[in-house]
N, C-alpha and C. Protein backbone atom coordinates (compact mmCIF):
# COMPACT_ATOMS: atom_id res chain seq x y z
N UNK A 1 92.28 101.83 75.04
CA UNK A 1 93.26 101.69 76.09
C UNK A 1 93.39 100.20 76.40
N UNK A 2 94.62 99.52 76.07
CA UNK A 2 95.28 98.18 76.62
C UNK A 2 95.28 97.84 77.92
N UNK A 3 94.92 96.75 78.33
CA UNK A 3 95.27 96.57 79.31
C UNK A 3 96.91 96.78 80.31
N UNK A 4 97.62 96.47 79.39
CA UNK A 4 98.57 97.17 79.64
C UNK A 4 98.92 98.57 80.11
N UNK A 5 98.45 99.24 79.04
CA UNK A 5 98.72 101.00 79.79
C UNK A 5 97.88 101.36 80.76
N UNK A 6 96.42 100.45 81.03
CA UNK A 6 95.95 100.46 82.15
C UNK A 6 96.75 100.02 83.58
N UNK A 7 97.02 99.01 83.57
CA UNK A 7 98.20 98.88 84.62
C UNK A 7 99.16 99.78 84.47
N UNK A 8 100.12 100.02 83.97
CA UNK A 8 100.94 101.25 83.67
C UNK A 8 100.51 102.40 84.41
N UNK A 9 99.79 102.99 84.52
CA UNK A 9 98.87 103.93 83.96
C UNK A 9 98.70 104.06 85.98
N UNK A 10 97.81 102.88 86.29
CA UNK A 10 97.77 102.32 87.94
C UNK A 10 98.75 102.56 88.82
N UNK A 11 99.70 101.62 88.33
CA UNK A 11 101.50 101.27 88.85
C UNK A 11 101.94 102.92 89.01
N UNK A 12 101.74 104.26 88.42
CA UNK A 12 102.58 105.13 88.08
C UNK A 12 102.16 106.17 89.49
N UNK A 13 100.13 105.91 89.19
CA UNK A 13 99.51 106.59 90.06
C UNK A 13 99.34 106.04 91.93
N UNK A 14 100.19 104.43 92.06
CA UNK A 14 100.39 103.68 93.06
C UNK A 14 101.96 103.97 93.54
N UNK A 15 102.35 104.47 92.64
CA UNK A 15 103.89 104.68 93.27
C UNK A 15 104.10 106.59 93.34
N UNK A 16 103.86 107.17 92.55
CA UNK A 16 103.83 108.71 92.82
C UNK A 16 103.02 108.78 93.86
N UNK A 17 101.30 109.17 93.62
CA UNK A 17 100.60 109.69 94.63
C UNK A 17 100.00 108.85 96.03
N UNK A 18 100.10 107.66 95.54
CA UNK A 18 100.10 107.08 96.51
C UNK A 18 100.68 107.23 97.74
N UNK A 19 102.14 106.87 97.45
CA UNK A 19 103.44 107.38 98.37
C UNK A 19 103.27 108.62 99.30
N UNK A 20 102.40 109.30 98.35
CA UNK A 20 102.78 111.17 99.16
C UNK A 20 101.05 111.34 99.96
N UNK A 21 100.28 110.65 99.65
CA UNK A 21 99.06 110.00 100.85
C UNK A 21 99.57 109.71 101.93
N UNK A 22 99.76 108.25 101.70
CA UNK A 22 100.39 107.48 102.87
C UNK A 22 101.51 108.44 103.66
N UNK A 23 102.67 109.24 103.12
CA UNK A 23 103.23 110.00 104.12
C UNK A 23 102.66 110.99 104.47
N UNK A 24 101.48 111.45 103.55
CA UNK A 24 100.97 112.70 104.36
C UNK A 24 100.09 112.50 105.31
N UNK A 25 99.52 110.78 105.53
CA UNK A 25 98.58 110.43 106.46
C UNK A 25 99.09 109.84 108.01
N UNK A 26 100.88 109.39 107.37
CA UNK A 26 101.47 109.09 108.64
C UNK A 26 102.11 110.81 109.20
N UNK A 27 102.06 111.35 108.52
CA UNK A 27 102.41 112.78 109.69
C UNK A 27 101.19 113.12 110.19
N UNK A 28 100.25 112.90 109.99
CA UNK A 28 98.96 113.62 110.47
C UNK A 28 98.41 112.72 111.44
N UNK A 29 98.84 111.13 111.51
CA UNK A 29 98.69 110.46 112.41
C UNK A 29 99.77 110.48 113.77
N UNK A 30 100.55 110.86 113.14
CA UNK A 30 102.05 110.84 113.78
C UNK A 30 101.69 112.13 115.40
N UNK A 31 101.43 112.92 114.29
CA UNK A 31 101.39 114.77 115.16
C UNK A 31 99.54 114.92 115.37
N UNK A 32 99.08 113.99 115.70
CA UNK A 32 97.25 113.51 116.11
C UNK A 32 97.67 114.05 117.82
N UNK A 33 98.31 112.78 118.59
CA UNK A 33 97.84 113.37 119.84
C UNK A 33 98.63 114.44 120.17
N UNK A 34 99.11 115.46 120.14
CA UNK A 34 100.03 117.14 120.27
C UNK A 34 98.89 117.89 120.01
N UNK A 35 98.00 117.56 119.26
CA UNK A 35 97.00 119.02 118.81
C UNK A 35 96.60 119.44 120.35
N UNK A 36 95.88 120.50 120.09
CA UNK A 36 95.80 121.39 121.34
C UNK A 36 94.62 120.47 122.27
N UNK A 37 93.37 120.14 121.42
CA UNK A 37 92.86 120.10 122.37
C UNK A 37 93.03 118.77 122.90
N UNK A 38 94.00 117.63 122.67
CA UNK A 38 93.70 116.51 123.18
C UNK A 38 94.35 116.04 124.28
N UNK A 39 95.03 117.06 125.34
CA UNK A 39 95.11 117.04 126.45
C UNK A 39 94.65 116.12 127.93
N UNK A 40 93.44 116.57 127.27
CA UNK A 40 92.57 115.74 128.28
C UNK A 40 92.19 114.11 127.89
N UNK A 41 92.29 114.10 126.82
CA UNK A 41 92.51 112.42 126.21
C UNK A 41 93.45 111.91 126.68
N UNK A 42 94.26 112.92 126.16
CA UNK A 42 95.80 111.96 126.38
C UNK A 42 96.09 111.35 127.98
N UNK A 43 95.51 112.74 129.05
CA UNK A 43 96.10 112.36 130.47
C UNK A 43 94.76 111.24 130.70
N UNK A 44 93.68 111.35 130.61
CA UNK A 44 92.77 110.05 130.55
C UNK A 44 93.26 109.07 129.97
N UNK A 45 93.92 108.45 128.94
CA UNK A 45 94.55 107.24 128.22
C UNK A 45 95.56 106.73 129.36
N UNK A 46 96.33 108.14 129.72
CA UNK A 46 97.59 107.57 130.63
C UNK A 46 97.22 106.96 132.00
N UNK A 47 96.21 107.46 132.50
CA UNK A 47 96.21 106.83 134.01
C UNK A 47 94.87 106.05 133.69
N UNK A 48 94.47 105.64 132.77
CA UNK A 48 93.25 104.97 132.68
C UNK A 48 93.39 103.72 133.60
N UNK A 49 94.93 102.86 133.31
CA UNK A 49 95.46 102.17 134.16
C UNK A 49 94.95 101.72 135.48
N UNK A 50 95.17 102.90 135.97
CA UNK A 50 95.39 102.98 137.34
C UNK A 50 94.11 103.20 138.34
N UNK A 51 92.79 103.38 137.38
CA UNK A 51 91.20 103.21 138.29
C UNK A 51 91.34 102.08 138.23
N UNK A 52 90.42 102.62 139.12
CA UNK A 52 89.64 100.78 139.75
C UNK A 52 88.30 100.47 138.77
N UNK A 53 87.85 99.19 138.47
CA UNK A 53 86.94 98.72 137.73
C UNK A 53 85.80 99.56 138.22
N UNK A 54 85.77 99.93 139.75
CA UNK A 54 84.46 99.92 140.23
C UNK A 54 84.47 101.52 140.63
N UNK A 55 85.62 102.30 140.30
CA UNK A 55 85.39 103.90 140.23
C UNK A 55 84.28 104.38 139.61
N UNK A 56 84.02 104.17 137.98
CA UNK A 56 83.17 104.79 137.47
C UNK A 56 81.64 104.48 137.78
N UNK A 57 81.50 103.72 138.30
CA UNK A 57 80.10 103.23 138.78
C UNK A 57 79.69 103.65 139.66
C-alpha cells in the first residue's frame, strides 16, 4: 500500500464517516439539555446568576 492510497484511503474515511460522527455528535449535543432528567440542572444553570456569593456557605 502507497502512500498515496493511504491518504486516499484517509481523505474518503474523513469525508464519509467522519461527517456522519460529527452530525451525529452535534444532535446529541444539540438535544443534551431536553433529556428528562436535566431539569434540575438546567433551572440551577439559570438562576445560578442570581445567588449571592455568600448563600451557599
Amino acid at each position: 500500500m502507497s502512500w498515496h492510497s493511504t491518504y486516499d484511503f484517509l481523505r474518503h474515511m474523513a469525508d464519509s464517516w467522519g461527517l456522519l460522527a460529527m452530525m451525529l455528535m452535534w444532535i446529541a449535543f444539540a438535544l443534551w439539555p431536553f433529556r428528562p432528567g436535566a431539569k434540575h440542572h438546567n433551572d440551577r444553570a439559570a438562576n445560578m446568576i442570581f445567588e449571592d456569593q455568600n448563600d451557599g456557605k
